[in-house]
Protein backbone atom coordinates (compact mmCIF):
# COMPACT_ATOMS: atom_id res chain seq x y z
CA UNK A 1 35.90 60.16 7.23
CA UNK A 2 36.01 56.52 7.76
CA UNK A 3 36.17 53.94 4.65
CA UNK A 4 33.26 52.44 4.09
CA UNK A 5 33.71 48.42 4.08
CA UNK A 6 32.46 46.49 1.19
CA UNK A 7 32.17 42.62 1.09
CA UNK A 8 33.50 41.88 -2.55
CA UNK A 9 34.00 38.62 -3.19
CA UNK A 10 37.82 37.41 -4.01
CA UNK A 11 38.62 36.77 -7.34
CA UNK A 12 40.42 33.18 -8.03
CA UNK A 13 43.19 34.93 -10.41
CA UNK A 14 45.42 33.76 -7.17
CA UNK A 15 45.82 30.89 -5.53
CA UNK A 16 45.10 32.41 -2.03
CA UNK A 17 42.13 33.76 -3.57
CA UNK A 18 40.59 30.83 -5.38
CA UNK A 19 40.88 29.15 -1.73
CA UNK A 20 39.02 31.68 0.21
CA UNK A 21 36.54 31.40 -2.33
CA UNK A 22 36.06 27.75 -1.89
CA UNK A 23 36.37 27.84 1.95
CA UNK A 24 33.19 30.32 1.39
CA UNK A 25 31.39 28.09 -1.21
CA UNK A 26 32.24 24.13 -0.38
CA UNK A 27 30.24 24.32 3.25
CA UNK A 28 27.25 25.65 1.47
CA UNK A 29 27.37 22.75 -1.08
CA UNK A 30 28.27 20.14 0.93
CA UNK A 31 25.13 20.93 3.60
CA UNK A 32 23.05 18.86 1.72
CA UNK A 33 20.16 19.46 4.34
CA UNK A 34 20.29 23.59 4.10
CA UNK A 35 21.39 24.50 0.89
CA UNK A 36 20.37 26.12 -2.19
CA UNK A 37 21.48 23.86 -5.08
CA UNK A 38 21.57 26.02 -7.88
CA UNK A 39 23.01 28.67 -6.37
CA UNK A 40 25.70 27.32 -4.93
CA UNK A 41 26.59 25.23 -7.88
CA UNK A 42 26.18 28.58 -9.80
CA UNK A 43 28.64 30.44 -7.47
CA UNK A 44 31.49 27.22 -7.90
CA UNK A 45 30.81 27.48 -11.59
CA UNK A 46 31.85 31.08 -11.74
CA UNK A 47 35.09 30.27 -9.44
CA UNK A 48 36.28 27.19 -11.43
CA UNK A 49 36.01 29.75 -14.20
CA UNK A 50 37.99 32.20 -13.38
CA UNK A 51 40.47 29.74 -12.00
CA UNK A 52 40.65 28.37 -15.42
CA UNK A 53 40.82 31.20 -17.07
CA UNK A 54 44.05 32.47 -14.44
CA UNK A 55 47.68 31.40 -14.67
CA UNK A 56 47.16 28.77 -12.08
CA UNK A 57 46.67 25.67 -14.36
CA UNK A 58 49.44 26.51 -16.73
CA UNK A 59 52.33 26.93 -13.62
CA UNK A 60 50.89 23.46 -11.98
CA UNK A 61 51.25 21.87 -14.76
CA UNK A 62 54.85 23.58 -15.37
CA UNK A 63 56.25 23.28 -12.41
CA UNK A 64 54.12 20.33 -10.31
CA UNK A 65 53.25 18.02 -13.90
CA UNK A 66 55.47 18.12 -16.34
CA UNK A 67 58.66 17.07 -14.46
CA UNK A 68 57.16 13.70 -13.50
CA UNK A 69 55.09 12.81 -16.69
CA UNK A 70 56.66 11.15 -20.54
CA UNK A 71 53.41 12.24 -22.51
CA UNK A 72 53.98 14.74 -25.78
CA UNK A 73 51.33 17.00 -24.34
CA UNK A 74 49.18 17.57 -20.97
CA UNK A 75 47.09 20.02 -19.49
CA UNK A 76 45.67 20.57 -16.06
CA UNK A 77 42.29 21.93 -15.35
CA UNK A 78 39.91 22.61 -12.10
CA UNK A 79 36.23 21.10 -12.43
CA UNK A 80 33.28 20.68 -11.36
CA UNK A 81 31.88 17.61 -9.49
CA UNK A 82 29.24 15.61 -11.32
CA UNK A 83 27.39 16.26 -7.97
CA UNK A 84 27.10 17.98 -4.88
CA UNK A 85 26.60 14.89 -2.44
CA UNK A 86 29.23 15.08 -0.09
CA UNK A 87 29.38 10.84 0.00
CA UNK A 88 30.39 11.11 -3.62
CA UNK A 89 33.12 13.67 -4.10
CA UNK A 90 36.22 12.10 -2.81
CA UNK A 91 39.13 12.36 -4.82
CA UNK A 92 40.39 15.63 -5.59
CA UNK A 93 43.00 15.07 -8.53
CA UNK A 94 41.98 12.82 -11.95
CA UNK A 95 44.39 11.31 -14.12
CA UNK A 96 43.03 10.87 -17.23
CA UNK A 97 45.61 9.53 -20.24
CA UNK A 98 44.58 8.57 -24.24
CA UNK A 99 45.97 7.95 -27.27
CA UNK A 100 45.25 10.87 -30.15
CA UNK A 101 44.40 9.36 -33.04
CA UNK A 102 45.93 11.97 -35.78
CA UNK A 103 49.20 10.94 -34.57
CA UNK A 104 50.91 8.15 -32.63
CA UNK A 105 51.14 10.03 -29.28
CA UNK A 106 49.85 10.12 -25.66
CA UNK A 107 47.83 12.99 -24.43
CA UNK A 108 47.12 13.26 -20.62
CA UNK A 109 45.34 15.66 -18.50
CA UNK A 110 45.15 16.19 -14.70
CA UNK A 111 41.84 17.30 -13.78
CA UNK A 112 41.60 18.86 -9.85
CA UNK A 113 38.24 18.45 -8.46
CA UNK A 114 37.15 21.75 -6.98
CA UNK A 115 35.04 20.45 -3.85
CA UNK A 116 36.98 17.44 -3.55
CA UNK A 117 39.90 19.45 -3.13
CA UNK A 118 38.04 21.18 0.22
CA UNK A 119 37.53 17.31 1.36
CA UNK A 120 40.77 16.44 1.08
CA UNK A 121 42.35 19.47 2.95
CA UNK A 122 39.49 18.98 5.52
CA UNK A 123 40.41 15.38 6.00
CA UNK A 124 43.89 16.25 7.66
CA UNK A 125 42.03 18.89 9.84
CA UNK A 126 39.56 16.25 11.44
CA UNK A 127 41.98 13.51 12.29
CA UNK A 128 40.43 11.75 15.46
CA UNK A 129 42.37 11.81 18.44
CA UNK A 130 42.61 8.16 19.70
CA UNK A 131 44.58 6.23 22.28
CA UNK A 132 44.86 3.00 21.25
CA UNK A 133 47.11 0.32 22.57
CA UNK A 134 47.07 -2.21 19.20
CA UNK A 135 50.40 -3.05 18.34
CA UNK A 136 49.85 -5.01 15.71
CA UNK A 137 50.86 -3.95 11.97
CA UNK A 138 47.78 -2.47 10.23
CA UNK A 139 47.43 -0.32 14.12
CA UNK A 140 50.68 0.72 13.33
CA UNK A 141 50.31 1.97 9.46
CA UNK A 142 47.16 3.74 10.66
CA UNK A 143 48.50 5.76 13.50
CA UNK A 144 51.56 6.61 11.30
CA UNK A 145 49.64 7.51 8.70
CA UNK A 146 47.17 9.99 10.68
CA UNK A 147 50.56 11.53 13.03
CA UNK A 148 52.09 11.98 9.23
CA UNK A 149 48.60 13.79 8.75
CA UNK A 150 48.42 15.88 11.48
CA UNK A 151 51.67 17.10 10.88
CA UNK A 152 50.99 18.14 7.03
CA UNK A 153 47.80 20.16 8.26
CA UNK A 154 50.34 22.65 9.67
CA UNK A 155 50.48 23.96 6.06
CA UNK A 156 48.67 26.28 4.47
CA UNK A 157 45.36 25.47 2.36
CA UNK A 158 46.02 26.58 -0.45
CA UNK A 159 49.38 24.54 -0.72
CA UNK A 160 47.06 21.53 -0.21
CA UNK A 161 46.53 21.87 -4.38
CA UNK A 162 49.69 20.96 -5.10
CA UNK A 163 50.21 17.70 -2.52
CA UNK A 164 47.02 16.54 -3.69
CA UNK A 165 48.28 16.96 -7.77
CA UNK A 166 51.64 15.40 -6.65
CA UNK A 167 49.90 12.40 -4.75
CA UNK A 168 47.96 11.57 -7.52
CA UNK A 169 51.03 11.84 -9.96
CA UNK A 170 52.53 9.81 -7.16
CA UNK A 171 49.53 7.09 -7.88
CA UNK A 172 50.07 6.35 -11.64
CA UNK A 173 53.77 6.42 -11.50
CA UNK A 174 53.48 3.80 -8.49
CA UNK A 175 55.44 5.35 -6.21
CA UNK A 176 53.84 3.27 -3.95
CA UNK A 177 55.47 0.10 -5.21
CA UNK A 178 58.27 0.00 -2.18
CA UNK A 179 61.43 -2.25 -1.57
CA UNK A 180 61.54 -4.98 0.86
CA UNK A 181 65.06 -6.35 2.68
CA UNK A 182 65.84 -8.58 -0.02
CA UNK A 183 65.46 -5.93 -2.92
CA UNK A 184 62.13 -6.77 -4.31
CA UNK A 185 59.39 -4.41 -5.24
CA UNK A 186 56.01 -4.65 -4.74
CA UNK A 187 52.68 -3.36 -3.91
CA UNK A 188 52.40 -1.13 -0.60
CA UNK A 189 49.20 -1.52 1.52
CA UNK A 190 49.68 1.48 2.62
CA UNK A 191 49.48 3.34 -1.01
CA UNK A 192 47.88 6.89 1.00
CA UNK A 193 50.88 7.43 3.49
CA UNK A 194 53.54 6.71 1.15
CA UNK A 195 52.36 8.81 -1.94
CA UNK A 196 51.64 11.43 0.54
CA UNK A 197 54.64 10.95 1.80
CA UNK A 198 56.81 11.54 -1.58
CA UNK A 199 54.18 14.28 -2.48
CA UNK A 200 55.37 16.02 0.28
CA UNK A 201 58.86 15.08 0.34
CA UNK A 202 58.91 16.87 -4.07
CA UNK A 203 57.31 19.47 -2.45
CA UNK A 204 59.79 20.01 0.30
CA UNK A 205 62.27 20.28 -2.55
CA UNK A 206 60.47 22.56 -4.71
CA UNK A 207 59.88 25.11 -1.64
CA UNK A 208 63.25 25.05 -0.89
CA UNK A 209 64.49 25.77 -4.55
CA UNK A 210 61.34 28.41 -4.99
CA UNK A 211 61.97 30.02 -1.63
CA UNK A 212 65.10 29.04 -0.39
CA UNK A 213 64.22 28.27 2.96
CA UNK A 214 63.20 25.19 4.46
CA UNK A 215 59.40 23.66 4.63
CA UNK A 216 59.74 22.12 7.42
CA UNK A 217 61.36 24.88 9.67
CA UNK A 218 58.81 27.34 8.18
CA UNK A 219 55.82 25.34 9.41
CA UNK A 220 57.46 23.60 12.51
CA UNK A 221 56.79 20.39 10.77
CA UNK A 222 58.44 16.82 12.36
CA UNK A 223 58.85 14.13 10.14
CA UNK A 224 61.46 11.19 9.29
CA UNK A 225 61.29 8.70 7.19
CA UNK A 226 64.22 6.47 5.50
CA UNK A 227 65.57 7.52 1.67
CA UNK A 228 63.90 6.92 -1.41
CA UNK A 229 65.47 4.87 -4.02
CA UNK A 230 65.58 6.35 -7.32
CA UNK A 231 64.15 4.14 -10.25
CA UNK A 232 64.48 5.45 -13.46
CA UNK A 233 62.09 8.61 -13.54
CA UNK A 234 59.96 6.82 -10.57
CA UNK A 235 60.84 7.32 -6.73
CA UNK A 236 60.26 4.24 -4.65
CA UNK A 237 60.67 4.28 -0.82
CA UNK A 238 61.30 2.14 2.39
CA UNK A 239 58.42 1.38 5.06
């Protein structure tokens, strides 16, 4: 007798399956012209729920957080957005650090935007294919930075929550600050590509360690860039 099939939903105690439940949920919220409001926010609410209530926030923030940060305590957390206009939910990962009053310390906690996570990932999915013959300097960042794109959409989804916590780590340890010819830092102007690009590169690492295999040769991925310089606890790169 065959098995009857049965369309339970995934629970988010995983990873893989906190994904597939927001690849099922974010379209839904994000149609803002064919869309049921209340239930969909209901259904995210139940997901970021059970994501919270999973091992998933505690291993980010073990293995992804607490390496790169100098605060006496920090926790990580999925949320909700304050609303479900597309326009509006942007960035997927919130740094938010304050002083606690009952003692002379620094607090922190990394906040990871549920449907601004789905954004993000879609983002590298929907990069335009454009021939463009500008050779002039911004041209240049932007096609690097959407190749560099292209090539980290090889990856899985789900892997997409830990670039996007790294990049953001990346952010307010300025990471971005890079080293010109005569060995001065300053600000990058292009502060997406080169976060992403150290995200990805303390990922690499962390896959290799975890897995011992390579990233790259995994998920046919082709990408150079030139060697980070090492800054006290902060990584700053070449462009």
């Amino acid at each position: 007798m065959a098995k009857r099939k049965t369309n339970k939903k995934a629970k988010s105690y995983t990873l893989a399956g906190f994904w597939k439940n927001i690849n099922s949920i974010a379209p839904k919220c994000l149609n803002v012209a064919d869309f049921d409001e209340k239930d969909s926010l209901s259904e995210l609410t139940r997901i970021v729920e059970e994501v919270n209530m999973s091992p998933i926030p505690r291993s980010i923030g073990n293995l992804f957080v607490g390496p790169y940060l100098e605060e006496d305590k920090f926790s990580v957390n999925f949320s909700l957005p304050e609303t479900l206009q597309a326009v509006e939910v942007n960035k997927p990962v919130s740094y938010i650090s304050y002083d606690v009053e009952e003692r002379p310390r620094r607090e922190s906690t990394i906040s990871i935007n549920s449907l601004a996570l789905f954004n993000y990932v879609e983002s590298f999915k929907n990069i335009p294919e454009r021939v463009d013959e500008d050779l002039s300097t911004a041209a240049f960042r932007e096609k690097r930075q959407a190749a560099f794109m292209k090539e980290i959409a090889k990856l899985p989804d789900p892997y997409f929550v830990y670039l996007a916590v790294l990049q953001e780590l990346a952010y307010c340890n300025d990471v971005v600050s890079v080293e010109d010819r005569e060995g001065n830092f300053h600000e990058s102007d292009a502060s997406f590509y080169l976060s992403l690009l150290w995200a990805f590169k303390e990922f690499e690492v962390f896959y290799l360690r975890a897995q011992n295999r390579s990233l790259r040769a995994d998920y046919g991925i082709i990408w150079h860039e030139g060697e980070w310089v090492q800054d006290s606890k902060r990584s700053r790169g070449y462009v």
